[in-house]
PDB file of N, CA and C in Angstrom:
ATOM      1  N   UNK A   1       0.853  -1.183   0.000  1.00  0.00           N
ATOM      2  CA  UNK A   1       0.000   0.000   0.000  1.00  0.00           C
ATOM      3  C   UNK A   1       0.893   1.238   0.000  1.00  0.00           C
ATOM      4  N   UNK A   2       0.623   2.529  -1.100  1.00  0.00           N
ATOM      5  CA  UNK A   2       1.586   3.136  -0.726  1.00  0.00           C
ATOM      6  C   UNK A   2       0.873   4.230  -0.315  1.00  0.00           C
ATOM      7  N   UNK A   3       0.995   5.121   0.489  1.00  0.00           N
ATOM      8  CA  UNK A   3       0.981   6.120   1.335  1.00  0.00           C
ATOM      9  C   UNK A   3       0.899   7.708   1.213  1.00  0.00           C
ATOM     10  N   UNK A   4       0.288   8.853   1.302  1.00  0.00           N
ATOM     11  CA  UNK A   4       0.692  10.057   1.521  1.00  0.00           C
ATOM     12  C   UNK A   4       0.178  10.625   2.943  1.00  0.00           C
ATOM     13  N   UNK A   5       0.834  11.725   3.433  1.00  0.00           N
ATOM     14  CA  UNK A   5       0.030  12.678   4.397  1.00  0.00           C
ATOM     15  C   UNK A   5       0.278  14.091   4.015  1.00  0.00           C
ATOM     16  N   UNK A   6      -0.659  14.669   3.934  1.00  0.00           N
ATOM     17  CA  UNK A   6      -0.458  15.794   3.621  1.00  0.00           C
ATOM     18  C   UNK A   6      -1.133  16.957   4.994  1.00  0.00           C
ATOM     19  N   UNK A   7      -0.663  17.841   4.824  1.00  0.00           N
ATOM     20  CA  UNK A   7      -0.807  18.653   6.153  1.00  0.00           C
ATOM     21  C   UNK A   7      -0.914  20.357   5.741  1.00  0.00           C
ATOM     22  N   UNK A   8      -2.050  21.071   6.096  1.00  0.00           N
ATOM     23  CA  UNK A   8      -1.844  22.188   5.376  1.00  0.00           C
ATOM     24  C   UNK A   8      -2.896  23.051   6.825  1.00  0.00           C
ATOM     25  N   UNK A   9      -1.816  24.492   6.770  1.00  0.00           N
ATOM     26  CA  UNK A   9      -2.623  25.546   7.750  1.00  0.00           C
ATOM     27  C   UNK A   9      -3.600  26.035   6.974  1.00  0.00           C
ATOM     28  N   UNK A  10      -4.784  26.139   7.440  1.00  0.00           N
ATOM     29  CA  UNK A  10      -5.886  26.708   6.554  1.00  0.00           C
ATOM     30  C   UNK A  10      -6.581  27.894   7.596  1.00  0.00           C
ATOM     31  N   UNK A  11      -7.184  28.666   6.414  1.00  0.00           N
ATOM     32  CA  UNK A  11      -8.285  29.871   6.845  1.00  0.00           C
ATOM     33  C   UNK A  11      -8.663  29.552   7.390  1.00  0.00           C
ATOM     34  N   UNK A  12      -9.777  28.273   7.450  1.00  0.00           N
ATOM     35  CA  UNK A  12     -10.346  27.933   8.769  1.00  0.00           C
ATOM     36  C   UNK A  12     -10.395  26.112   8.769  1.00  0.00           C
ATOM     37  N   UNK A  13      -9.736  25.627   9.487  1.00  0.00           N
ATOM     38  CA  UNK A  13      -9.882  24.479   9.112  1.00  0.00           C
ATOM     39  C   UNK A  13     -10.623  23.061   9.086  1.00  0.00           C
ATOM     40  N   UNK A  14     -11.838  23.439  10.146  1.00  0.00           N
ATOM     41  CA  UNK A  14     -12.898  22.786  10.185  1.00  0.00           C
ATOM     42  C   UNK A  14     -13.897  23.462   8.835  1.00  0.00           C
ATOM     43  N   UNK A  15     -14.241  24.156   8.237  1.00  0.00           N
ATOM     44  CA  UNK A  15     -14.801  24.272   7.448  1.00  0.00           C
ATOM     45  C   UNK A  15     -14.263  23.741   6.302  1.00  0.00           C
ATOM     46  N   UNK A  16     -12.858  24.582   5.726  1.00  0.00           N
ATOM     47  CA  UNK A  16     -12.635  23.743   4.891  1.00  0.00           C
ATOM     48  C   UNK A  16     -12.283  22.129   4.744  1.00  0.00           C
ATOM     49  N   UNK A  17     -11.946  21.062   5.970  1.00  0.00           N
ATOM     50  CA  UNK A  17     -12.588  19.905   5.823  1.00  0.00           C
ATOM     51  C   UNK A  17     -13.567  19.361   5.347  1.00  0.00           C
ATOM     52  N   UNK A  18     -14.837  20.274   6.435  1.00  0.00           N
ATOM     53  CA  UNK A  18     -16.113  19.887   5.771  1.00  0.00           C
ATOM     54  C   UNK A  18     -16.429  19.824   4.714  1.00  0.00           C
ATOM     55  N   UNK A  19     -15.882  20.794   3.565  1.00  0.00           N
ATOM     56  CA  UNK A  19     -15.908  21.197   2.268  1.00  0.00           C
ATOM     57  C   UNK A  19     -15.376  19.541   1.375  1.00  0.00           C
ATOM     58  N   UNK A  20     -14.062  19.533   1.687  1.00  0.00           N
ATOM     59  CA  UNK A  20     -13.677  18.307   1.185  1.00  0.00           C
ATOM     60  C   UNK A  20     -14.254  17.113   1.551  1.00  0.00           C
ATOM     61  N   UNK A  21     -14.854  16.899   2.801  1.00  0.00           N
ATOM     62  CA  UNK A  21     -15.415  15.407   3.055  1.00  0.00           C
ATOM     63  C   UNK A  21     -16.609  14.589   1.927  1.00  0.00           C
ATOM     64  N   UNK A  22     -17.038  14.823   1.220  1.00  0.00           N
ATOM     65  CA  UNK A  22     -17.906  14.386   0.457  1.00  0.00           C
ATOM     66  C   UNK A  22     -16.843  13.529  -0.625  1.00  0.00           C
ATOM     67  N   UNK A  23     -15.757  14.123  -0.625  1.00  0.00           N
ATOM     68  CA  UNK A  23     -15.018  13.653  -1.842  1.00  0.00           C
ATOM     69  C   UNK A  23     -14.223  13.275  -1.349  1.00  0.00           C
ATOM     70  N   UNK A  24     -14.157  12.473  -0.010  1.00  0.00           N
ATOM     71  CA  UNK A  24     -12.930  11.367   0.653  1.00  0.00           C
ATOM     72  C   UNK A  24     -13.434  10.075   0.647  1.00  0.00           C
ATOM     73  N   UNK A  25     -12.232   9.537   0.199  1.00  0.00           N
ATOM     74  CA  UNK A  25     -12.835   7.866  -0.458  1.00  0.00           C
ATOM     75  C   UNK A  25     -12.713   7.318   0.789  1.00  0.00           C
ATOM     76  N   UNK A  26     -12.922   5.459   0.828  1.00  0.00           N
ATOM     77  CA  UNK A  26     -12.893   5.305   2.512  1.00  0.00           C
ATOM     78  C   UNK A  26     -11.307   4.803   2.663  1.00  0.00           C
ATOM     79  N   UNK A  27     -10.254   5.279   1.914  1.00  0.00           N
ATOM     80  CA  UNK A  27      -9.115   5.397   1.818  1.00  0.00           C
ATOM     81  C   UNK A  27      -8.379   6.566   2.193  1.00  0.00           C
ATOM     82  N   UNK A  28      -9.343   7.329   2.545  1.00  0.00           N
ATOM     83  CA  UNK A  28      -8.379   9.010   3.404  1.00  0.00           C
ATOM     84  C   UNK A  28      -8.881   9.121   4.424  1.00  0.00           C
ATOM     85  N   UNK A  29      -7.783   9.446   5.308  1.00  0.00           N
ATOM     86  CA  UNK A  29      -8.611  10.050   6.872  1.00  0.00           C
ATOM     87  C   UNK A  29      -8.456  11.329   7.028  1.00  0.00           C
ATOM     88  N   UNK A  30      -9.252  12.069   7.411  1.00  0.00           N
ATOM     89  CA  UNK A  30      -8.378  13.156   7.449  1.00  0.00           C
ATOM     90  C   UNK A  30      -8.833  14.245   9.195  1.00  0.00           C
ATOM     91  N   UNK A  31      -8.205  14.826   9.697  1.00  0.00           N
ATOM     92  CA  UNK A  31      -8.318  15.121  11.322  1.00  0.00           C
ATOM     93  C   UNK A  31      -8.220  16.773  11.208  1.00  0.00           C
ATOM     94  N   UNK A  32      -8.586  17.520  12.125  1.00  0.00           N
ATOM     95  CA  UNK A  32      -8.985  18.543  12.278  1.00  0.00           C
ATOM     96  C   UNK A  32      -8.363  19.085  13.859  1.00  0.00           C
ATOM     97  N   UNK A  33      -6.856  19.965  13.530  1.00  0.00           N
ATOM     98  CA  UNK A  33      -6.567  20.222  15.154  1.00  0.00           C
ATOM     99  C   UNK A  33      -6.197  21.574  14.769  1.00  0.00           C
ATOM    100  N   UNK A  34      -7.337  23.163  15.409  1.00  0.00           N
ATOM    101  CA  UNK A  34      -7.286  24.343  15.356  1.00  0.00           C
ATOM    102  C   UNK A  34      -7.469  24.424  14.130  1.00  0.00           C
ATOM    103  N   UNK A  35      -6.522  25.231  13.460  1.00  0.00           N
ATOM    104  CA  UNK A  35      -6.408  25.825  11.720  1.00  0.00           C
ATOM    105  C   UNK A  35      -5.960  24.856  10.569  1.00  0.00           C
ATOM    106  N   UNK A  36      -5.118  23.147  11.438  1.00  0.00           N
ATOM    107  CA  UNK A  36      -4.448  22.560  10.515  1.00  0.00           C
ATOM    108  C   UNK A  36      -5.346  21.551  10.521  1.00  0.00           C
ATOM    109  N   UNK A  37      -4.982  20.920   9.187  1.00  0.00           N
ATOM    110  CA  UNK A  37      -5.511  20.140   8.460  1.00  0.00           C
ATOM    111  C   UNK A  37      -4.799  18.758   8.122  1.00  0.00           C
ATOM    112  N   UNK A  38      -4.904  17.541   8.615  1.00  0.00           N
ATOM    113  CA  UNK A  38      -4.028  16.620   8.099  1.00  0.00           C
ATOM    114  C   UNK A  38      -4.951  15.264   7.452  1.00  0.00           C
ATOM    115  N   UNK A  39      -4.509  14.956   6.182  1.00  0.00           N
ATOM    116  CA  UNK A  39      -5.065  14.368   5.555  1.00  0.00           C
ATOM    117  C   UNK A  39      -3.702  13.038   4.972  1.00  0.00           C
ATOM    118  N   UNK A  40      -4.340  11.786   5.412  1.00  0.00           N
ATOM    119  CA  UNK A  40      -3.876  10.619   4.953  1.00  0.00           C
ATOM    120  C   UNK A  40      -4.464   9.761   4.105  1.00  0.00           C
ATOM    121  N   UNK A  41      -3.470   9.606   2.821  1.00  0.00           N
ATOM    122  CA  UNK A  41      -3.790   8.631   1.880  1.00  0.00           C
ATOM    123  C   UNK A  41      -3.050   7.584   1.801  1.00  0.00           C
ATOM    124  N   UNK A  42      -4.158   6.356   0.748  1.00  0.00           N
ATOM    125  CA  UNK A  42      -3.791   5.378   0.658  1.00  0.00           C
ATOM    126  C   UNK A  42      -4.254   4.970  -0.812  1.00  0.00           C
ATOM    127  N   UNK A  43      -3.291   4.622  -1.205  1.00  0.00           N
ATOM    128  CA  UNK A  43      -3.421   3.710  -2.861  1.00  0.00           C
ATOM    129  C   UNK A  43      -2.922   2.063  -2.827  1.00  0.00           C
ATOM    130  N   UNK A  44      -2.993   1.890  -3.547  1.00  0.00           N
ATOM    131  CA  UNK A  44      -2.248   0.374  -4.173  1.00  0.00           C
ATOM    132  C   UNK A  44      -1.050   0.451  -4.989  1.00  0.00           C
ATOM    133  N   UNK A  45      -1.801   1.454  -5.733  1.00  0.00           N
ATOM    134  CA  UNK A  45       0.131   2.103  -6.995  1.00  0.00           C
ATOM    135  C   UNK A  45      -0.148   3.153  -6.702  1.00  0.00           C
ATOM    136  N   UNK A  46       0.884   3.466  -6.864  1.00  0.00           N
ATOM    137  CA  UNK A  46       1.705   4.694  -6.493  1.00  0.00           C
ATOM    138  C   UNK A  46       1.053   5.614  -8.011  1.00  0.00           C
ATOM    139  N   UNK A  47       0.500   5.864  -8.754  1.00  0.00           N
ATOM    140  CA  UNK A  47       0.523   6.177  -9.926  1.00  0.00           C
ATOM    141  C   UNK A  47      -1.440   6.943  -9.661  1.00  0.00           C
ATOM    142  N   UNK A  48      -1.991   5.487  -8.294  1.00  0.00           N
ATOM    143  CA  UNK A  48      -3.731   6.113  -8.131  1.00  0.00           C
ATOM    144  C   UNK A  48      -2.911   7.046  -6.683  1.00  0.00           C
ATOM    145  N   UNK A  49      -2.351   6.827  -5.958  1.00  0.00           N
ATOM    146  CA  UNK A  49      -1.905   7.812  -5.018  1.00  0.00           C
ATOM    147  C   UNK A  49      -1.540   9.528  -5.467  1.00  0.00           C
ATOM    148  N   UNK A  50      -0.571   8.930  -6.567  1.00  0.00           N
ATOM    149  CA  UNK A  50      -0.695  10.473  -6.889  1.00  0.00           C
ATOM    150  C   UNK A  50      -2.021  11.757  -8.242  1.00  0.00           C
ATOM    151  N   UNK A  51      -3.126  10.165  -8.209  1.00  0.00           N
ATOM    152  CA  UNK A  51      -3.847  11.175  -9.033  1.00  0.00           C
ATOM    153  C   UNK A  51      -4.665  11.579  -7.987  1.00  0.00           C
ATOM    154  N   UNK A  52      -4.685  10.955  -6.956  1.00  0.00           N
ATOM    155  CA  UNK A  52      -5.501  11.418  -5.895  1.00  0.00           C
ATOM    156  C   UNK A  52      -5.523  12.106  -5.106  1.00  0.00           C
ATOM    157  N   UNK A  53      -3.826  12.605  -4.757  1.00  0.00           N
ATOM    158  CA  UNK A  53      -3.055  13.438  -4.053  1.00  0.00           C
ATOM    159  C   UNK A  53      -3.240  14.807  -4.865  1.00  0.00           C
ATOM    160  N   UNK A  54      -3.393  14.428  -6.305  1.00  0.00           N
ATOM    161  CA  UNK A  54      -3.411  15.883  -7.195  1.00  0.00           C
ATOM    162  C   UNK A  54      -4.969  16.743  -7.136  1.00  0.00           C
ATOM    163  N   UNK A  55      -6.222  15.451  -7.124  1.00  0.00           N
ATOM    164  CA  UNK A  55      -7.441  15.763  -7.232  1.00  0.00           C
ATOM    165  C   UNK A  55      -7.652  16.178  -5.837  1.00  0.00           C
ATOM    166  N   UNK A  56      -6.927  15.940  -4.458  1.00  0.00           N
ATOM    167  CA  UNK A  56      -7.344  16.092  -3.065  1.00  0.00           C
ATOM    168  C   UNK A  56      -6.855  17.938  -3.021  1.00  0.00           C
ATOM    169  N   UNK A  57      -5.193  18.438  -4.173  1.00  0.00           N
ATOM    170  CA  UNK A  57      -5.096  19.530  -3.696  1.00  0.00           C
ATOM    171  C   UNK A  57      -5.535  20.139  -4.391  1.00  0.00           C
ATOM    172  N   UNK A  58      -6.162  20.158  -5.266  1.00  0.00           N
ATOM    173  CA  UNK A  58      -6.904  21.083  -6.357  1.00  0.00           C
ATOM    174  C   UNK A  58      -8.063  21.055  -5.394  1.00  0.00           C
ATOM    175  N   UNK A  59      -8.854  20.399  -4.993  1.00  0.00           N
ATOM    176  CA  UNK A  59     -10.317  20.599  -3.990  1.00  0.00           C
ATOM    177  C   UNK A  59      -9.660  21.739  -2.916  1.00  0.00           C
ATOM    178  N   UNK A  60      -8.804  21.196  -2.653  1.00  0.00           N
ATOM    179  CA  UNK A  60      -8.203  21.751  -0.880  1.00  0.00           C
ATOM    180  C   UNK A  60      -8.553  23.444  -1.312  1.00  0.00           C
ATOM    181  N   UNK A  61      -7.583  23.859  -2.633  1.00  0.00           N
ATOM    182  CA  UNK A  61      -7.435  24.934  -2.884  1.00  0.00           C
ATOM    183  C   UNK A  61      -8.727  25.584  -3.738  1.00  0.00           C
ATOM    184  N   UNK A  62      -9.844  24.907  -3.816  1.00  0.00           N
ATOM    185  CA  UNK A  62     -10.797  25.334  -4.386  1.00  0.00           C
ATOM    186  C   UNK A  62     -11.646  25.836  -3.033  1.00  0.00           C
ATOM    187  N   UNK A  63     -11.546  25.283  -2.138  1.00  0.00           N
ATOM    188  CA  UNK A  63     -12.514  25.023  -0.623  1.00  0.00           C
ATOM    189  C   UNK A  63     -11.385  26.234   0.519  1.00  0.00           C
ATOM    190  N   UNK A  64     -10.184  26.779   0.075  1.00  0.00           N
ATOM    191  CA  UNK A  64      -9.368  27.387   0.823  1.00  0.00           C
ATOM    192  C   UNK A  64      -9.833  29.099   0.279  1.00  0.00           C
ATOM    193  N   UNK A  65      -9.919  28.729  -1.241  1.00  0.00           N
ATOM    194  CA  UNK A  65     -10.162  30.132  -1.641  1.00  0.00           C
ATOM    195  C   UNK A  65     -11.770  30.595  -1.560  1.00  0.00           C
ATOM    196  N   UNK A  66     -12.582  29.515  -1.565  1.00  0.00           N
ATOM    197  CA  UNK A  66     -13.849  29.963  -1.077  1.00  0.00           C
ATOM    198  C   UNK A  66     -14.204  30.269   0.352  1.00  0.00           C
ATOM    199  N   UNK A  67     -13.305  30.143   1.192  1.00  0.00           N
ATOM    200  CA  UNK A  67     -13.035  30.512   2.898  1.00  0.00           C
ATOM    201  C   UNK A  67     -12.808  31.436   2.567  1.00  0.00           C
ATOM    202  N   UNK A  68     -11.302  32.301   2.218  1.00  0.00           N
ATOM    203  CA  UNK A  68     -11.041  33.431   2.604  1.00  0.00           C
ATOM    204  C   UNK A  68     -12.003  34.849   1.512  1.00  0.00           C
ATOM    205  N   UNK A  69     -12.839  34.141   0.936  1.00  0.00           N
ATOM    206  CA  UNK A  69     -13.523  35.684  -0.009  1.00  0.00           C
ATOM    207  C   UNK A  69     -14.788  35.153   0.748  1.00  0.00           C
ATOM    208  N   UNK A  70     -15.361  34.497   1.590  1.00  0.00           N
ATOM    209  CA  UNK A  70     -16.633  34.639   2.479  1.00  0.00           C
ATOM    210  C   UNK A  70     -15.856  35.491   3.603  1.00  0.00           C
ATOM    211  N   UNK A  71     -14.505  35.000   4.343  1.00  0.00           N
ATOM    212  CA  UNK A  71     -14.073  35.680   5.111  1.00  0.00           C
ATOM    213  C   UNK A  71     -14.054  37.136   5.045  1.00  0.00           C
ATOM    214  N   UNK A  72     -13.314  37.835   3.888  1.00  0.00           N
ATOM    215  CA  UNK A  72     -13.293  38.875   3.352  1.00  0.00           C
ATOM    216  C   UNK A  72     -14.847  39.552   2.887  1.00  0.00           C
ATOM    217  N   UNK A  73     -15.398  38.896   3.145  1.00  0.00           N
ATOM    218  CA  UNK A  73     -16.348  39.194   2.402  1.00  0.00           C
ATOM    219  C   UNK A  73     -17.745  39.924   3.768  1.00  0.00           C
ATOM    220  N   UNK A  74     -17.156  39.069   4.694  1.00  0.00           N
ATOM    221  CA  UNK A  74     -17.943  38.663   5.817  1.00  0.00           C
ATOM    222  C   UNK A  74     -16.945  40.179   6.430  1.00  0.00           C
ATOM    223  N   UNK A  75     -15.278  40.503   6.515  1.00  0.00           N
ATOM    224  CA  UNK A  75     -15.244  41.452   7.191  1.00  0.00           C
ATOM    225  C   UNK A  75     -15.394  42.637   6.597  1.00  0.00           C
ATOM    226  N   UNK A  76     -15.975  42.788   4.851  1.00  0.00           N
ATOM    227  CA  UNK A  76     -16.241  44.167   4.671  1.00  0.00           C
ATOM    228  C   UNK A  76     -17.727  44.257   5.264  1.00  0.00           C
ATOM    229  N   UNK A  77     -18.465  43.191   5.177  1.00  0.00           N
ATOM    230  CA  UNK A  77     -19.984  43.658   5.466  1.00  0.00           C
ATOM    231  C   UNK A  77     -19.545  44.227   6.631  1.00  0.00           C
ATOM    232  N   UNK A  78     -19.179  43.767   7.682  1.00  0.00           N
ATOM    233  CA  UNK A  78     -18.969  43.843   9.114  1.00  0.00           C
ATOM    234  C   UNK A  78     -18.505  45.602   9.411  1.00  0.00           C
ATOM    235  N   UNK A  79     -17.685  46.500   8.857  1.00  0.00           N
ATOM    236  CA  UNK A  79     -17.462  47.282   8.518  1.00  0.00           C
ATOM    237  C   UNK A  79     -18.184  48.290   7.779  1.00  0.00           C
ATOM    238  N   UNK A  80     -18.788  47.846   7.103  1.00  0.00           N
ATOM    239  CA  UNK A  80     -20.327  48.578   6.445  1.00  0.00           C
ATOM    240  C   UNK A  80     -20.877  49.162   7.395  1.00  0.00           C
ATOM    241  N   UNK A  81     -21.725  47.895   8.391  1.00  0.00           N
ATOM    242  CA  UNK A  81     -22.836  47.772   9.173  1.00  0.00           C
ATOM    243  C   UNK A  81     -22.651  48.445  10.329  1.00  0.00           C
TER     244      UNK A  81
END
């Protein structure tokens, strides 16, 4: 079985989990401590590990940039009001 972990500080990191969980096979775990994010994979070849590792950070960064423009978004209203 071959293996990744990947580990990333996020905007917020229980949300963006949540974001990704729909699209975790029952081959990733992934844990939630404060802002970080750690996510473990598992393949058979090394070849589905890394298309999965590629499709997990393209989500990550799709679900990271939709955090920080609600964030931003959330502190101009806040400032408005």
């Amino acid at each position: 079985m071959k293996r990744a972990r990947l580990r990333t500080d996020s905007a917020n990191g229980a949300i963006v989990a949540a974001a990704l969980e729909p699209d975790n096979t029952p081959e990733m775990e992934t844990t939630v401590e404060g802002d970080t994010i750690e996510t473990t994979l598992e393949r058979e070849r090394t070849g589905g590990l890394r298309s999965t590792v590629d499709d997990y950070v393209v989500n990550l960064s799709v679900a990271e940039r939709i955090v920080r423009i609600a964030n931003d978004h959330d502190t101009q209203h806040n400032d408005t009001a």
